[in-house]
C-alpha atoms as a PDB file:
ATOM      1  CA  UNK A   1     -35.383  50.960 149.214  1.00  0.00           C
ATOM      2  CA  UNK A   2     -37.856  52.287 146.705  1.00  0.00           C
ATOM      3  CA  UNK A   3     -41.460  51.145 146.534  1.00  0.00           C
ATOM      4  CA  UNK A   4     -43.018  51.320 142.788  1.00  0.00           C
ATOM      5  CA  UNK A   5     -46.391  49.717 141.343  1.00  0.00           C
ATOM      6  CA  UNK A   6     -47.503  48.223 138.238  1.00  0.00           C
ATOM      7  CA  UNK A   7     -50.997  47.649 137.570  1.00  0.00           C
ATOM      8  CA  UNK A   8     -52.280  45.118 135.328  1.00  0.00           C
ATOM      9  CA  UNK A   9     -55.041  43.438 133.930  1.00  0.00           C
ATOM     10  CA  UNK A  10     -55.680  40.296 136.689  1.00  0.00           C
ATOM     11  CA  UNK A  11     -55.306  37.797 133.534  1.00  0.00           C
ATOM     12  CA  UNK A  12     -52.147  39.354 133.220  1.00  0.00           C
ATOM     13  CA  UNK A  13     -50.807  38.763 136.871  1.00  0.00           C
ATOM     14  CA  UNK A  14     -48.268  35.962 136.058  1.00  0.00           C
ATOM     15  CA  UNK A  15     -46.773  37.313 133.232  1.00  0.00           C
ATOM     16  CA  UNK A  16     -46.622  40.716 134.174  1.00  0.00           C
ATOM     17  CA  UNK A  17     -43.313  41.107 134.954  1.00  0.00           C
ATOM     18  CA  UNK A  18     -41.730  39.098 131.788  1.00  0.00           C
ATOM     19  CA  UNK A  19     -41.878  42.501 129.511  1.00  0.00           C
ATOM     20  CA  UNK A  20     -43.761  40.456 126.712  1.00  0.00           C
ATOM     21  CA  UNK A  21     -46.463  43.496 126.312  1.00  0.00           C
ATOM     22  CA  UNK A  22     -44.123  45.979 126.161  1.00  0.00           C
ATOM     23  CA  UNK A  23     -41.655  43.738 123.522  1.00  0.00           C
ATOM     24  CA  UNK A  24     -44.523  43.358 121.154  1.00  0.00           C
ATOM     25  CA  UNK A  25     -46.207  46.915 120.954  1.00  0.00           C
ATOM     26  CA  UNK A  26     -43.603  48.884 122.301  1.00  0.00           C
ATOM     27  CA  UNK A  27     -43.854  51.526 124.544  1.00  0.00           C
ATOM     28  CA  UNK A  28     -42.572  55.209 125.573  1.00  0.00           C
ATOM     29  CA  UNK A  29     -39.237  54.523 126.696  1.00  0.00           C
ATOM     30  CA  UNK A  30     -38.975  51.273 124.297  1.00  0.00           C
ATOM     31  CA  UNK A  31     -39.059  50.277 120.785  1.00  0.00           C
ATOM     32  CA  UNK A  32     -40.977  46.938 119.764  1.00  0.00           C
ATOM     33  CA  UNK A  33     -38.703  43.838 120.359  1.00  0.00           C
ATOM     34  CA  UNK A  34     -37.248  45.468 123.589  1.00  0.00           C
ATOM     35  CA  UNK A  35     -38.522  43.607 126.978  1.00  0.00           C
ATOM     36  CA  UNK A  36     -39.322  45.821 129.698  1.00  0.00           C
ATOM     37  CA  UNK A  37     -42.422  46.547 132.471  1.00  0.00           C
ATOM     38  CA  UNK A  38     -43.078  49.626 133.505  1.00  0.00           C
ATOM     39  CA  UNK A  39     -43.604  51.035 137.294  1.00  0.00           C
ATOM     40  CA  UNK A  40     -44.273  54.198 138.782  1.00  0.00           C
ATOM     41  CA  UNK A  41     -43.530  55.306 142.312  1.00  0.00           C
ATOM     42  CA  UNK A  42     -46.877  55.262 143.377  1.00  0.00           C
ATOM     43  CA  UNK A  43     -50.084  54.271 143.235  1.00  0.00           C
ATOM     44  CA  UNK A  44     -51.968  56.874 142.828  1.00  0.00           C
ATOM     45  CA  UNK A  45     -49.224  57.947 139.604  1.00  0.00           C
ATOM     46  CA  UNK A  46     -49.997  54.059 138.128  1.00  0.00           C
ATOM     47  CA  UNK A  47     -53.541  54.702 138.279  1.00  0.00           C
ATOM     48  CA  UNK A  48     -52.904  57.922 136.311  1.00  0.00           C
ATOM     49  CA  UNK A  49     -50.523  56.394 133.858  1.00  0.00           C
ATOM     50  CA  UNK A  50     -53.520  53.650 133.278  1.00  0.00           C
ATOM     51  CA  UNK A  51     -56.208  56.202 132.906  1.00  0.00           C
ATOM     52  CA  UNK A  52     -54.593  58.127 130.038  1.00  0.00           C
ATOM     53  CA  UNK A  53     -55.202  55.088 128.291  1.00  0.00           C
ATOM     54  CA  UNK A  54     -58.736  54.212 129.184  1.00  0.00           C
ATOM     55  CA  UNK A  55     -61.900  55.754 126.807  1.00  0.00           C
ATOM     56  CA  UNK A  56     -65.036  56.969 128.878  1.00  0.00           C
ATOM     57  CA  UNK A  57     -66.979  54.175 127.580  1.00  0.00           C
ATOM     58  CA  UNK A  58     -64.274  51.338 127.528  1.00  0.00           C
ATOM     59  CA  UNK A  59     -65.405  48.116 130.149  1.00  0.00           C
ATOM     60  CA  UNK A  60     -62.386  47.980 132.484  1.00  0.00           C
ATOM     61  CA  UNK A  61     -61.376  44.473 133.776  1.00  0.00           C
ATOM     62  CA  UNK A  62     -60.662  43.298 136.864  1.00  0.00           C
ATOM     63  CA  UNK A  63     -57.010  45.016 137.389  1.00  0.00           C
ATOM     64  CA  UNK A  64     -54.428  44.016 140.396  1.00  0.00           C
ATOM     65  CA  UNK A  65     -51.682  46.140 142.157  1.00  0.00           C
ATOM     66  CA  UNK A  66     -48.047  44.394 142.191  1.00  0.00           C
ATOM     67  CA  UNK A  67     -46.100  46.338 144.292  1.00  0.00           C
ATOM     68  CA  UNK A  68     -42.240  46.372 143.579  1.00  0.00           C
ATOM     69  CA  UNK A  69     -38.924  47.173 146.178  1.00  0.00           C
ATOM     70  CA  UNK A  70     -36.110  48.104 144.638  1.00  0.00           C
ATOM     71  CA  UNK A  71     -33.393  47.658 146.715  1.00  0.00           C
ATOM     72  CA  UNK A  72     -30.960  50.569 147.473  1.00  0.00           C
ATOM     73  CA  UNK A  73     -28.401  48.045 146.621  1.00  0.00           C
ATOM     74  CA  UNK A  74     -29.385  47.737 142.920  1.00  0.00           C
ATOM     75  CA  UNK A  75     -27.579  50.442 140.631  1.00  0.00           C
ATOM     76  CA  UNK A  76     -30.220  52.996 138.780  1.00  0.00           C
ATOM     77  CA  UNK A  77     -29.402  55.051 135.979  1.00  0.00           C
ATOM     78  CA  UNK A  78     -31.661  58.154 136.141  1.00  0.00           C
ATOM     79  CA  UNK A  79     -32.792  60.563 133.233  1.00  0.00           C
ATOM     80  CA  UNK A  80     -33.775  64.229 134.668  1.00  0.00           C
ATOM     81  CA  UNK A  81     -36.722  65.727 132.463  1.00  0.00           C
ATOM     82  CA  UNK A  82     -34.466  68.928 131.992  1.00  0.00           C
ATOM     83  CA  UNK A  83     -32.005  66.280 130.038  1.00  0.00           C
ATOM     84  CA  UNK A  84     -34.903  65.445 127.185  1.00  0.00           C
ATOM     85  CA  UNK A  85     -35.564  67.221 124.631  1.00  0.00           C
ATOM     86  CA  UNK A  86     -38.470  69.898 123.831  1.00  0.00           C
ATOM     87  CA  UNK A  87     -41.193  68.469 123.085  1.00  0.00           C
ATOM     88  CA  UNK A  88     -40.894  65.229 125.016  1.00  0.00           C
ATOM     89  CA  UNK A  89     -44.187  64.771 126.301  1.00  0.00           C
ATOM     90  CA  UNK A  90     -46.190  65.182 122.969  1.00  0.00           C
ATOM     91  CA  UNK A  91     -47.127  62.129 121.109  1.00  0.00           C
ATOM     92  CA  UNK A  92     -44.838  63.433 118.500  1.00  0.00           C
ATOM     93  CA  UNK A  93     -41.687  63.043 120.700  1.00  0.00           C
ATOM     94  CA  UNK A  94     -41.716  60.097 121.406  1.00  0.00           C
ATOM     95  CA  UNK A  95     -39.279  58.554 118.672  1.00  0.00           C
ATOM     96  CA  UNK A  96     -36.323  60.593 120.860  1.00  0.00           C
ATOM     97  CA  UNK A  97     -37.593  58.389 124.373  1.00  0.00           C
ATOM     98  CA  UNK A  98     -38.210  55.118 122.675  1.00  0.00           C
ATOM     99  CA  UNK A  99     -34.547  55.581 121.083  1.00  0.00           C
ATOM    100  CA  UNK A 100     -33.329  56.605 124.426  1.00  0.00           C
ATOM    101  CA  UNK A 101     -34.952  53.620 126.360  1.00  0.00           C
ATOM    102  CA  UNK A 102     -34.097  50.663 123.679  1.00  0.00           C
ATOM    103  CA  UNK A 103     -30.139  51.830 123.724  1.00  0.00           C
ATOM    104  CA  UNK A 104     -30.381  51.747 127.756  1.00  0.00           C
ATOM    105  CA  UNK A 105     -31.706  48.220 127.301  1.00  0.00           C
ATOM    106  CA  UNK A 106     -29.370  46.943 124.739  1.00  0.00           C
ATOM    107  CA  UNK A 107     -26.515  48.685 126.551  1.00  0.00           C
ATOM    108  CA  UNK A 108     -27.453  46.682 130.270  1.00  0.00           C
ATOM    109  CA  UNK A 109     -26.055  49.202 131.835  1.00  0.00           C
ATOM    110  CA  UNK A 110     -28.490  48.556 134.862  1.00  0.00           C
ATOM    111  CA  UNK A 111     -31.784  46.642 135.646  1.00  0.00           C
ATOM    112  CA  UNK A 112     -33.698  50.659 136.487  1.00  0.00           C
ATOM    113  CA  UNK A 113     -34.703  53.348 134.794  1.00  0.00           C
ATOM    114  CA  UNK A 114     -35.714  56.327 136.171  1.00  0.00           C
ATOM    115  CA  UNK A 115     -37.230  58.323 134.148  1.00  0.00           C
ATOM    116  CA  UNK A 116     -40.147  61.441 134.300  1.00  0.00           C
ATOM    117  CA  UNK A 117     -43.891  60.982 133.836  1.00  0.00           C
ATOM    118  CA  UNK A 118     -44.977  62.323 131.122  1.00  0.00           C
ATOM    119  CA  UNK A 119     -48.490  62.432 133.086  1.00  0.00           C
ATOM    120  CA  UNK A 120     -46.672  64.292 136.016  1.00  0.00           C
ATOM    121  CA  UNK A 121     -43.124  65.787 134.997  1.00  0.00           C
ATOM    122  CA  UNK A 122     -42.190  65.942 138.887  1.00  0.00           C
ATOM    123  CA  UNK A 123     -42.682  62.531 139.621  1.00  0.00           C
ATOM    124  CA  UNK A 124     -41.149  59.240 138.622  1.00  0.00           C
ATOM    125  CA  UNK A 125     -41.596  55.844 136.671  1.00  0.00           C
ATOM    126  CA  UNK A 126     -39.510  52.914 136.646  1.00  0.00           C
ATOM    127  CA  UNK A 127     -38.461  50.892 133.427  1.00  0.00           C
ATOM    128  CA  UNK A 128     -37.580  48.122 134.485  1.00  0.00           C
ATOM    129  CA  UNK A 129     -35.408  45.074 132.381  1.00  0.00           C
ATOM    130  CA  UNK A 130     -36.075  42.027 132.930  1.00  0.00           C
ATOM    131  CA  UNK A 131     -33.298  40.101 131.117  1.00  0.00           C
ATOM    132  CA  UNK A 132     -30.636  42.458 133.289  1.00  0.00           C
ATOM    133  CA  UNK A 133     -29.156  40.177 136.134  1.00  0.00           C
ATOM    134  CA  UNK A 134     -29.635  42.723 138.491  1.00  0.00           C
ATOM    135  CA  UNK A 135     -33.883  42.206 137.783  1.00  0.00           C
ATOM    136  CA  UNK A 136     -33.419  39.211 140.641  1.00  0.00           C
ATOM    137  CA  UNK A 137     -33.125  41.451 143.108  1.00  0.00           C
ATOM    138  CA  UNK A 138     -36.055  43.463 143.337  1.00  0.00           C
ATOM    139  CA  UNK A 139     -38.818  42.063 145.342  1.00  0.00           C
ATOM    140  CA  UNK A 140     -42.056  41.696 143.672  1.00  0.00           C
ATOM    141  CA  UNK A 141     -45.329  41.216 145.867  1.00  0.00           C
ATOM    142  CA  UNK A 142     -48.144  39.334 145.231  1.00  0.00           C
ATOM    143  CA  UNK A 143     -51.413  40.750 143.340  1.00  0.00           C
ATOM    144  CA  UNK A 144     -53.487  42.758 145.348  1.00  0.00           C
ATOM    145  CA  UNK A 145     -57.154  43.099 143.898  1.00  0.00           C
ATOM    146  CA  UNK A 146     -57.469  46.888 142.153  1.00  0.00           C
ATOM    147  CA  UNK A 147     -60.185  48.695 140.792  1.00  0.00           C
ATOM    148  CA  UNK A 148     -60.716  52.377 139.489  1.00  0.00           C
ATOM    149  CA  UNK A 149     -62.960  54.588 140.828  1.00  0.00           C
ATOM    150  CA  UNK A 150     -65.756  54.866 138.553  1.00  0.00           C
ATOM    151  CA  UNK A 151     -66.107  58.577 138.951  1.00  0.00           C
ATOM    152  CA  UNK A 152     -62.381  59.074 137.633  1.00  0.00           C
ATOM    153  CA  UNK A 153     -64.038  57.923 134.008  1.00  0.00           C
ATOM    154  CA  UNK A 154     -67.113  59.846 134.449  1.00  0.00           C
END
């Protein structure tokens, strides 16, 4: 079994596991109109992957932890960081992962992807696809309460 996180907004709690966000802004690993949530294999890498996003002087809401098991039973395709291309964690290569991402999703090949942070090459995020019948078989916890050390935006 794997353990991965999301957090979220708490307004965001029910829904945040129905890749709505992701479908209508799009994301790294997915173009707009593509449904998927993102995860990362720990919490300390989700608060990261938050806090890249975060100004200095933005309010934060109240946020919640979901925690995620992937079963070792549900297939995972994987993408090494030594597969992408130069370049793939600048802003400006992003095109190559949100092409990358979007054909994973409309290929349903599996309901995971593994893929590198681009916050922390040598760890891992999970994209996960919610319309991929495989999706039912993760096990996704309740909310737990979350909040950011203020010194982390000092």
């Amino acid at each position: 079994m794997i353990r991965t996180w999301r957090i979220t907004d708490e307004k965001y709690a029910a829904q945040a596991f129905d890749g709505e966000g992701a479908r209508r802004y799009g994301g790294r690993w997915n173009h707009k109109g593509s449904r998927v949530v993102y995860n990362s294999d720990s919490l300390a890498l989700a608060t990261l992957e938050q806090l890249v996003h975060i100004s200095t002087n933005m309010p934060l809401p109240s946020r919640v932890a979901i925690r995620v098991d992937i079963p070792d039973k549900v297939y995972r395709v994987e993408i090494d960081a030594r597969e992408l291309p130069e370049g793939w964690r600048r802003t400006d290569g992003v095109k190559a992962l949100r092409d990358r991402g979007t054909e994973w999703v409309l290929g349903s090949e599996s309901a995971v992807l593994v893929v590198p942070s681009v916050v922390i090459p040598q760890e891992k995020n999970y994209v996960l696809n919610p319309n991929h019948p495989g999706f039912d078989k993760l096990h996704i916890h309740s909310p737990e309460p979350f909040t950011f050390d203020p010194r982390l935006l000092s």
